[in-house]
C-alpha atoms as a PDB file:
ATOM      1  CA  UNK A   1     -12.383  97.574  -1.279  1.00  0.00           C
ATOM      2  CA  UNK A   2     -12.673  93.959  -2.642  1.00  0.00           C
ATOM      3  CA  UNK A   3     -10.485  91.233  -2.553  1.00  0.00           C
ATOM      4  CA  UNK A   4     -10.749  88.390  -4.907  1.00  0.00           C
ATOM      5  CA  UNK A   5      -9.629  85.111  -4.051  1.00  0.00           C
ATOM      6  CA  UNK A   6      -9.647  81.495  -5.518  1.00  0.00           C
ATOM      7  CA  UNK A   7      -9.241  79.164  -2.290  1.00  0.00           C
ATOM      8  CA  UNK A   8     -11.604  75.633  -2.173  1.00  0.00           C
ATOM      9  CA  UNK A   9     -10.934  74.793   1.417  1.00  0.00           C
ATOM     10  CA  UNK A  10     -13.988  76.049   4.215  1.00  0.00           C
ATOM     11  CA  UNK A  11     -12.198  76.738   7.258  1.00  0.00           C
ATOM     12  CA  UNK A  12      -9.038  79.033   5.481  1.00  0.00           C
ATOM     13  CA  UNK A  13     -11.727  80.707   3.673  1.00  0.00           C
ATOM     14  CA  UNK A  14     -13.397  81.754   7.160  1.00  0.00           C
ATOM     15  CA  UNK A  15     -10.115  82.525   8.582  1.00  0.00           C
ATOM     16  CA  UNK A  16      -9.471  84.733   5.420  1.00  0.00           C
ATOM     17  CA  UNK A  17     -13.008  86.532   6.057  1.00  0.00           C
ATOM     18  CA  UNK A  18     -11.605  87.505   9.376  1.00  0.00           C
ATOM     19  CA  UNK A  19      -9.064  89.295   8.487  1.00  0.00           C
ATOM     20  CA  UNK A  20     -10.993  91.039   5.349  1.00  0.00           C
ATOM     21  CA  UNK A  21     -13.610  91.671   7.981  1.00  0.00           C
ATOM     22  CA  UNK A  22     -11.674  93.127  10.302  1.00  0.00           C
ATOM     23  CA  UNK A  23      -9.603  95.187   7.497  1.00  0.00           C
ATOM     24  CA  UNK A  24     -12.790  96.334   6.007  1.00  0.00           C
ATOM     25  CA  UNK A  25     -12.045  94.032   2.679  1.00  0.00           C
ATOM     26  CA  UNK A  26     -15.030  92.508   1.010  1.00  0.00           C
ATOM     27  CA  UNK A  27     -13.935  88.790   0.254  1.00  0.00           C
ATOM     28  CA  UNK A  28     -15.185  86.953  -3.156  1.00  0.00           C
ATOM     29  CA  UNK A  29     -14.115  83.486  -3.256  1.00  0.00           C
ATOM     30  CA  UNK A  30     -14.410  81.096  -5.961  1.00  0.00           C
ATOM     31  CA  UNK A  31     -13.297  77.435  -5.111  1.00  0.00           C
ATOM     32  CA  UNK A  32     -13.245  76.412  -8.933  1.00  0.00           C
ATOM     33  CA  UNK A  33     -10.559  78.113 -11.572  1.00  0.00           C
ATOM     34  CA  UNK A  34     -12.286  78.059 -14.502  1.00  0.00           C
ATOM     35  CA  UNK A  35     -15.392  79.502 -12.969  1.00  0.00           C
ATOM     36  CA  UNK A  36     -13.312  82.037 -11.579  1.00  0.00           C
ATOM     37  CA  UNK A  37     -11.712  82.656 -14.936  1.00  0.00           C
ATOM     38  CA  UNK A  38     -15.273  83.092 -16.598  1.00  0.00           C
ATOM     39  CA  UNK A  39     -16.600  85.361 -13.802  1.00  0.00           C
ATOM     40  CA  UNK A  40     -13.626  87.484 -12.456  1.00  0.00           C
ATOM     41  CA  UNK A  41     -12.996  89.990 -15.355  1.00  0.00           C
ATOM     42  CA  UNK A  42     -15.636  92.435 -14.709  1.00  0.00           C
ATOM     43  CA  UNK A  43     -14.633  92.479 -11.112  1.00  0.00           C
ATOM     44  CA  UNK A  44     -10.977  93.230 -11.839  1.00  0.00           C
ATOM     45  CA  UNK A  45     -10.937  97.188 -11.843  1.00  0.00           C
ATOM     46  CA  UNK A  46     -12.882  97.507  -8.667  1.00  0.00           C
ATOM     47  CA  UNK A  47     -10.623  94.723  -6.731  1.00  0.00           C
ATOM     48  CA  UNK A  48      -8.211  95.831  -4.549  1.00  0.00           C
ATOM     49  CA  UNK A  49      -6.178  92.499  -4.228  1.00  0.00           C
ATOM     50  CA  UNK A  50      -5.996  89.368  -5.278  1.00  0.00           C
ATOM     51  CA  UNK A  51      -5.277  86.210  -3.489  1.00  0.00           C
ATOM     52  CA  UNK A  52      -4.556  83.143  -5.221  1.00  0.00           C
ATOM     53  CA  UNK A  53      -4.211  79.174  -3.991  1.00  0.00           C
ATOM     54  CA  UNK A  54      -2.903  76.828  -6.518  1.00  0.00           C
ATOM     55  CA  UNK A  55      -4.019  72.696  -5.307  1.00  0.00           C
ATOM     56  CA  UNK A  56      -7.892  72.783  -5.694  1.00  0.00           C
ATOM     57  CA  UNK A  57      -9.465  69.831  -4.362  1.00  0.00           C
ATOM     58  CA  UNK A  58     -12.250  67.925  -6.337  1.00  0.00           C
ATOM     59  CA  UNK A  59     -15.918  69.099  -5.451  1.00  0.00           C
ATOM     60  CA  UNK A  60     -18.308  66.635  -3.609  1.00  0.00           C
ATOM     61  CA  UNK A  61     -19.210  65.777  -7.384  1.00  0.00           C
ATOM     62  CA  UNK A  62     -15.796  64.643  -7.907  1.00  0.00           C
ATOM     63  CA  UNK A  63     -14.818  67.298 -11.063  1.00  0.00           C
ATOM     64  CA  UNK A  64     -11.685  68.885 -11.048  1.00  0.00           C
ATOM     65  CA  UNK A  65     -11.598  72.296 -10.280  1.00  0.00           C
ATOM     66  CA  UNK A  66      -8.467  73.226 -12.006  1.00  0.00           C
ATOM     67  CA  UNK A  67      -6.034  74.905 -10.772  1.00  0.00           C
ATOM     68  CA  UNK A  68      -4.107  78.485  -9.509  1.00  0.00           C
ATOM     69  CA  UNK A  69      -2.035  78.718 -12.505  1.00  0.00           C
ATOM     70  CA  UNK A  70      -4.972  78.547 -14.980  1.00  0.00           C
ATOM     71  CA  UNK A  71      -6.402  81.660 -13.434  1.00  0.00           C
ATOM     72  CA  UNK A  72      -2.712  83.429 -13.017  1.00  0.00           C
ATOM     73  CA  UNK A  73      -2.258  82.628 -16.898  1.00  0.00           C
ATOM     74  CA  UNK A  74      -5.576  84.408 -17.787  1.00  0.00           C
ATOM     75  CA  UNK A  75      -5.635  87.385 -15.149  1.00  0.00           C
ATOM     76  CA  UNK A  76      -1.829  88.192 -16.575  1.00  0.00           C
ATOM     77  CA  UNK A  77      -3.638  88.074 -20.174  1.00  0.00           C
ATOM     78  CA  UNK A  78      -6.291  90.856 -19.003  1.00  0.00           C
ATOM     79  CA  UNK A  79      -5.263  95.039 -19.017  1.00  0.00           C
ATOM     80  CA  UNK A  80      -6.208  95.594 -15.309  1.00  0.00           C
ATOM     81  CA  UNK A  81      -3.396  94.861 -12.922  1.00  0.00           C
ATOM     82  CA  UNK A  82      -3.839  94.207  -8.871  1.00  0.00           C
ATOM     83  CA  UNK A  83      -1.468  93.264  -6.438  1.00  0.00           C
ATOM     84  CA  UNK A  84      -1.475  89.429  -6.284  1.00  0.00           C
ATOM     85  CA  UNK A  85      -0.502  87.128  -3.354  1.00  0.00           C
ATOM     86  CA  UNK A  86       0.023  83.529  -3.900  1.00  0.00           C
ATOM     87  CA  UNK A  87      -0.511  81.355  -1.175  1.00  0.00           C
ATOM     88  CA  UNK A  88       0.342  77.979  -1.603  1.00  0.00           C
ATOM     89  CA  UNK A  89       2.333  75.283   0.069  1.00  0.00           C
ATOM     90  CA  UNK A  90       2.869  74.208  -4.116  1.00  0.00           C
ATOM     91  CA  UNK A  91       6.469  75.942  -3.941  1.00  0.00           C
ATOM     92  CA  UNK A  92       7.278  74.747  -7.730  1.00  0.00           C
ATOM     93  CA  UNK A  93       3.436  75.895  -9.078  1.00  0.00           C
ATOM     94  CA  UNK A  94       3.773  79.081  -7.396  1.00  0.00           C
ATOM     95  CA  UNK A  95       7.094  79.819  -8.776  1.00  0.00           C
ATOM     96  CA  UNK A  96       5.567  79.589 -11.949  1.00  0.00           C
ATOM     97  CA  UNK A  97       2.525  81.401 -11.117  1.00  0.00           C
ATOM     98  CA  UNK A  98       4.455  84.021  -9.807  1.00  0.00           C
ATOM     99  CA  UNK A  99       6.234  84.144 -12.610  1.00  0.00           C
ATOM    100  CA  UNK A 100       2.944  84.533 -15.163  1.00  0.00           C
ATOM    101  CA  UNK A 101       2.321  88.094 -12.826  1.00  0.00           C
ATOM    102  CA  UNK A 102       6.119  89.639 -13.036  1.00  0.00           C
ATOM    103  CA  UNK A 103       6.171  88.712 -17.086  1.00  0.00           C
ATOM    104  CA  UNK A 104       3.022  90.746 -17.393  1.00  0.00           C
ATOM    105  CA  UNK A 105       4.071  93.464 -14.683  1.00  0.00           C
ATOM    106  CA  UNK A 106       1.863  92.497 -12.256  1.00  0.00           C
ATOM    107  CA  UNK A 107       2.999  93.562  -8.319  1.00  0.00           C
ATOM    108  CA  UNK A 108       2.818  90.200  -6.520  1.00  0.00           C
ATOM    109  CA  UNK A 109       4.598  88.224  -3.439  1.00  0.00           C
ATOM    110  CA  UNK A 110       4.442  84.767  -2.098  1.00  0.00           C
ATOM    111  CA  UNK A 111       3.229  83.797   1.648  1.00  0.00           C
ATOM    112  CA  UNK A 112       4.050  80.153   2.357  1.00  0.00           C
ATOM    113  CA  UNK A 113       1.197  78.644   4.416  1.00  0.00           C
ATOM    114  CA  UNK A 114       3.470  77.712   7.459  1.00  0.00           C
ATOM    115  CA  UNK A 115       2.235  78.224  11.286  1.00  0.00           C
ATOM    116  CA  UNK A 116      -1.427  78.064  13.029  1.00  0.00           C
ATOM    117  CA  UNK A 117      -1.748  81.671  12.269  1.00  0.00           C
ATOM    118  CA  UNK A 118       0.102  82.365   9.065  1.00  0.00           C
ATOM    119  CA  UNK A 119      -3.556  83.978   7.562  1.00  0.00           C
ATOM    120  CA  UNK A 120      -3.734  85.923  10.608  1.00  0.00           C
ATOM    121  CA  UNK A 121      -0.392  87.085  10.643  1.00  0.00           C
ATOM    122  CA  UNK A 122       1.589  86.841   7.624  1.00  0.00           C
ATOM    123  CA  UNK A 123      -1.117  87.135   5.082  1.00  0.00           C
ATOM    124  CA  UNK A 124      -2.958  90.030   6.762  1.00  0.00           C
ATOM    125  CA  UNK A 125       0.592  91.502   6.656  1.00  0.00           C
ATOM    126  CA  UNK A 126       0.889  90.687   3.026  1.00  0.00           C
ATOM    127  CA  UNK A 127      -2.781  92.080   2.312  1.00  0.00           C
ATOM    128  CA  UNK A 128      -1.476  95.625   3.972  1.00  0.00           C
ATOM    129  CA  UNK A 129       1.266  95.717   1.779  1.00  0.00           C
ATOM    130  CA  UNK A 130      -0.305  95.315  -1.227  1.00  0.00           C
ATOM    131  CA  UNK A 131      -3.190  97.662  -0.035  1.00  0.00           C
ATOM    132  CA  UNK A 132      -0.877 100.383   0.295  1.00  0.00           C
ATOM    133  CA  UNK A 133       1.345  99.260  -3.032  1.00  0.00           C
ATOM    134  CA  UNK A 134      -2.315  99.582  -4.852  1.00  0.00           C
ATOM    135  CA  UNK A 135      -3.014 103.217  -3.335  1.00  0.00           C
ATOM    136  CA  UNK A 136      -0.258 104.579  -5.034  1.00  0.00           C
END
């Protein structure tokens, strides 16, 4: 099982391994969108999940790594559908990344990043669910 996830900041992304560790998940994590966007399509049919952030922060180079909703456009554009999760504190750009995935008939869900443990707790819940939602 593989989860693939765009997410720039360090210490979520080690929170996130945790929990794919301890669910057995492998995690890939890109931190820029449009790399992701180049790299992620042969990955798609053996990913599990998906796990999208929208506000990327600029590298130590200072370039703009785009952003959540450039990779939601072009993974609703491409034949293999995944559960998503969105999980940004960008209410507005996740609505509309959120949106991109039900057009296209993608299975996807929100979780807010709200709490110390929200990764721990309500995205590990959110990872189940769309584990299970996959399996069927």
């Amino acid at each position: 099982m593989t989860l693939l996830m765009l997410e720039d900041d360090a210490d979520r992304v080690r929170r996130f391994r945790a929990v794919c560790d301890s669910l057995a998940i492998e995690l890939r994590v890109w931190r820029n969108a449009e790399r992701m966007c180049r790299e992620v399509e042969p990955l798609l049919p053996s990913a599990t999940v998906i796990s999208l952030d929208h506000d990327l922060e600029p590298d130590a180079d200072g370039l703009d790594p785009g952003d959540g909703y450039t990779v939601a456009k072009f993974l609703a554009s491409q034949p293999t559908i995944r559960p998503v999760i969105v999980h940004s504190s960008n209410r507005e750009r996740s609505t509309w990344m959120l949106g991109e995935f039900e057009l296209a008939g993608w299975p996807c869900r929100s979780v807010y990043p709200l709490g110390e443990d929200w990764i721990e707790v309500d995205w590990r819940r959110a990872v189940k669910r769309a584990l299970k939602k996959g399996s069927k």
